[in-house]
Protein backbone atom coordinates (compact mmCIF):
# COMPACT_ATOMS: atom_id res chain seq x y z
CA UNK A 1 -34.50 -60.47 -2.89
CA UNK A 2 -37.56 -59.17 -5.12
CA UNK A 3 -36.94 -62.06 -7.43
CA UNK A 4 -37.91 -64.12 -4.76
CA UNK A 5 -41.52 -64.31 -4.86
CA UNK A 6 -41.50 -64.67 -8.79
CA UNK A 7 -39.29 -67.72 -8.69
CA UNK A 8 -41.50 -69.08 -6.01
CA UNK A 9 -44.87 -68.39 -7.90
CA UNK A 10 -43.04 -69.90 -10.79
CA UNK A 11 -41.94 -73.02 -8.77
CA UNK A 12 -45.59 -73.65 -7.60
CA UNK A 13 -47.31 -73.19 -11.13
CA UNK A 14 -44.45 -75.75 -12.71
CA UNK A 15 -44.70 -78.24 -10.32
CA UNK A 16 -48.52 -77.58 -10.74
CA UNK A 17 -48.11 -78.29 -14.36
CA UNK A 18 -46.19 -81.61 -13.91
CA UNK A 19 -48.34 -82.90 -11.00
CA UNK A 20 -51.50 -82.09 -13.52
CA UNK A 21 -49.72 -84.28 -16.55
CA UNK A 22 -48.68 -87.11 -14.06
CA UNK A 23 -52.15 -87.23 -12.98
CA UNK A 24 -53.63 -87.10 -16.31
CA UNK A 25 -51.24 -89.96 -17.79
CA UNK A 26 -52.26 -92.16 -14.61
CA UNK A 27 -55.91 -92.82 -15.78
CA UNK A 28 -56.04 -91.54 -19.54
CA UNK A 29 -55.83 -93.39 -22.07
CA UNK A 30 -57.39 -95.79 -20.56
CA UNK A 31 -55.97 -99.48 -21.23
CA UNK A 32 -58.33 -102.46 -22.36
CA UNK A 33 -56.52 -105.69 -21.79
CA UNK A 34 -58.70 -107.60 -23.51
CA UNK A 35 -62.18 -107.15 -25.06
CA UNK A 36 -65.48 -107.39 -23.25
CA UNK A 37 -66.07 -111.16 -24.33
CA UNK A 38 -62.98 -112.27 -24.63
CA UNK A 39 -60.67 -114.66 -22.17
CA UNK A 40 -56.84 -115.74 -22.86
CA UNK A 41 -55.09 -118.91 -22.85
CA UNK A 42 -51.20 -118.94 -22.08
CA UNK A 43 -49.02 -121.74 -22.87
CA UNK A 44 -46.08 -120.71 -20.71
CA UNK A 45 -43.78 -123.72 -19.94
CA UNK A 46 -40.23 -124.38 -18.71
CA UNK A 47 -39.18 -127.70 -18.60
CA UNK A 48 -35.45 -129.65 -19.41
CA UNK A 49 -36.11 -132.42 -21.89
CA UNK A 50 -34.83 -136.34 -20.97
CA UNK A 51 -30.83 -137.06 -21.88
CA UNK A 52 -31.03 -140.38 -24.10
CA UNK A 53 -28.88 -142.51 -22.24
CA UNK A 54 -28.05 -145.66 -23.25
CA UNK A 55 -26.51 -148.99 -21.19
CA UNK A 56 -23.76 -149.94 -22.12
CA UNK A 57 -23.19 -153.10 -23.11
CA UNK A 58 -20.56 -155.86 -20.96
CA UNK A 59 -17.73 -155.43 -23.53
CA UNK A 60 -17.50 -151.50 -23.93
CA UNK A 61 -17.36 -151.87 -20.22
CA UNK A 62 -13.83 -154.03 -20.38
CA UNK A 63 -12.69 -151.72 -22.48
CA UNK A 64 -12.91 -148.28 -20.48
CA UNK A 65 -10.41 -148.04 -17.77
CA UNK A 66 -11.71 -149.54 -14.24
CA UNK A 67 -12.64 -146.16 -12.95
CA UNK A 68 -14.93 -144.97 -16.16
CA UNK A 69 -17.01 -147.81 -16.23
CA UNK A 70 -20.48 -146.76 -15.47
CA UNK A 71 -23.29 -148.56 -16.66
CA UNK A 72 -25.04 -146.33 -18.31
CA UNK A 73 -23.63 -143.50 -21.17
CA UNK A 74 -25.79 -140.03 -21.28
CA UNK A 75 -24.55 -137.69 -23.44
CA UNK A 76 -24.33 -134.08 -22.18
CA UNK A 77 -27.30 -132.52 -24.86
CA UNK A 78 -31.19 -132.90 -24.14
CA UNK A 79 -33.90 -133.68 -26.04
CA UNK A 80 -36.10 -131.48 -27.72
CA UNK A 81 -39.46 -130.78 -26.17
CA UNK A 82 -42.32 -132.08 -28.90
CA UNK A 83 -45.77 -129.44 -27.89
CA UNK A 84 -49.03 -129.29 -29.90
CA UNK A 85 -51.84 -127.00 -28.57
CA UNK A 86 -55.62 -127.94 -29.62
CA UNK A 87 -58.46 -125.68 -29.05
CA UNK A 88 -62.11 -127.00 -30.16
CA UNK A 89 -60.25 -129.39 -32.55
CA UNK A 90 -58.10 -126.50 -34.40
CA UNK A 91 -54.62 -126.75 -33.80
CA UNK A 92 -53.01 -123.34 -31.98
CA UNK A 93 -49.20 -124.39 -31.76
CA UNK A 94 -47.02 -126.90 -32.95
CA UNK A 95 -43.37 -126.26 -32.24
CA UNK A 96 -40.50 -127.95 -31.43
CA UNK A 97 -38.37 -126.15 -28.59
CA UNK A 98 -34.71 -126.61 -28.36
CA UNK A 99 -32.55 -126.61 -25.33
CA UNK A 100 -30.93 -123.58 -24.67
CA UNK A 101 -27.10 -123.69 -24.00
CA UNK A 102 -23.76 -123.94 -25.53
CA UNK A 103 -24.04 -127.88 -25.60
CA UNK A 104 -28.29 -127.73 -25.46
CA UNK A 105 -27.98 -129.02 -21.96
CA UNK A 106 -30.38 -126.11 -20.50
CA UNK A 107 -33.73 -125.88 -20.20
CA UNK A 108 -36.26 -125.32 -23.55
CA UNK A 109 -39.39 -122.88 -23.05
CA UNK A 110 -42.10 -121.39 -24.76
CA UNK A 111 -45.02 -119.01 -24.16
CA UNK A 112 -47.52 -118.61 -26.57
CA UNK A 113 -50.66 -116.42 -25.84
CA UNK A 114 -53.95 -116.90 -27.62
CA UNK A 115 -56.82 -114.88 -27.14
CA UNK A 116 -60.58 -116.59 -27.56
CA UNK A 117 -64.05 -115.92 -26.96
CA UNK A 118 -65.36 -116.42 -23.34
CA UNK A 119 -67.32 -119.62 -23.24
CA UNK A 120 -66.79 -123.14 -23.02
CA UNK A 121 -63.66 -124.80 -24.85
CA UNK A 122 -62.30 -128.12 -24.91
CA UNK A 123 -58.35 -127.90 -24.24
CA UNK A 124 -55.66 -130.61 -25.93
CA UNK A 125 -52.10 -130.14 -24.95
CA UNK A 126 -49.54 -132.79 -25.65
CA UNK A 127 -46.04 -133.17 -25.11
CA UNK A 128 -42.84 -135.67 -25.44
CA UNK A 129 -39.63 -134.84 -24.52
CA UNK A 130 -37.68 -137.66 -25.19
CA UNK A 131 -36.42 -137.99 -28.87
CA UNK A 132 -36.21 -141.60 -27.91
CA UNK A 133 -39.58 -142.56 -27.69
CA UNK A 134 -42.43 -141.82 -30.38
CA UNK A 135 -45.92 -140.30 -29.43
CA UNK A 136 -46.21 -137.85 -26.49
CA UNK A 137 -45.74 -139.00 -23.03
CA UNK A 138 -47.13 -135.96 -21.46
CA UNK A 139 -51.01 -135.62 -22.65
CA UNK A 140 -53.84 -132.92 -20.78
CA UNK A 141 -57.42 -132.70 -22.40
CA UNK A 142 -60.05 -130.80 -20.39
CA UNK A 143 -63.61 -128.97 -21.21
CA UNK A 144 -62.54 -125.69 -19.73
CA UNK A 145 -65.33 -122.71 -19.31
CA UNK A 146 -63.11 -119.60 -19.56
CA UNK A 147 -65.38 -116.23 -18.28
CA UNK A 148 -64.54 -113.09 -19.60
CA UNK A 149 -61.16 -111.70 -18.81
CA UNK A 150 -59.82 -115.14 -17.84
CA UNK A 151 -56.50 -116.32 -18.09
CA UNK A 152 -56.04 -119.84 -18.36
CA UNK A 153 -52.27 -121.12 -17.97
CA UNK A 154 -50.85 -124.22 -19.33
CA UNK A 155 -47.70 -125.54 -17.43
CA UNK A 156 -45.74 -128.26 -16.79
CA UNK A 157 -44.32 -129.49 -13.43
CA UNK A 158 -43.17 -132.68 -13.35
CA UNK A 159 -44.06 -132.90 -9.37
CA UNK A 160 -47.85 -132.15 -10.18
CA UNK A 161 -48.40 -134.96 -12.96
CA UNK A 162 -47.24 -133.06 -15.65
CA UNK A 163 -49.23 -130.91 -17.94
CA UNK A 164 -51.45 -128.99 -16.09
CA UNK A 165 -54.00 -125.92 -16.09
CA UNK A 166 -54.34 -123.20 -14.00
């Protein structure tokens, strides 16, 4: 019983203790995201690139059995997605992304980050994912003014037009 107010007293001063490091670790060191004057620009896409399906032609046709004959053949694996990234004429990215999956039927994603000074930049991002056809089908080019701190995202959403920044 006369240990009792000891391990009490000791109780308060180490929870004390902890509660004082929790509290210090909660504001200190403080954590800069980014610098004062700078702004960041995220390529962060998802997307599943085309099948290349081909029709087939009127005599493969007669020779697949009557209930195999479907017009058009798509192989199971999708096409690479294509991306370059342009800021103020200097290219950030070029990559070619590869579908994920056994059989590179899943979807192909990147995210880049890129940190710049806050101002205005002019934006290029371009796209194909169809090994098919040549060029890039998917093409965004704006004069964005980023402030400081900003985080400009490039996506893709087929539903919104494409390539887009937000």
């Amino acid at each position: 019983m006369a240990n009792r107010p000891v391990a009490i007293a000791g109780q308060i001063v180490l929870y004390g203790a902890f509660a004082a490091f929790i509290g210090y670790f909660a504001t200190n060191p403080r954590y800069q995201h980014l610098e004062a004057d700078q702004a960041l620009v995220k390529l962060s896409l998802a997307h599943f690139g085309d099948r290349e399906c081909r029709k087939r032609t009127p005599e493969e046709l007669k020779q697949l059995p009557p209930n195999m004959r479907a017009p058009m053949e798509c192989p199971r694996e999708r096409s690479p997605l294509t991306i370059e990234l342009d800021i103020d004429g200097k290219p950030m990215y070029r990559g070619v992304i590869q579908a994920t999956g056994l059989s590179k039927d899943g979807i192909a994603t990147v995210y880049r980050r890129f940190e710049l000074a806050s101002g205005e930049h002019r934006v290029a991002v371009r796209m194909n994912d169809n090994l098919r056809q040549s060029g890039f089908q998917h093409v965004k080019e704006d004069t964005v003014t980023l402030k400081p701190a900003q985080i400009l995202v490039i996506d893709f959403n087929p539903d919104k037009g494409g390539l887009f920044f937000k």
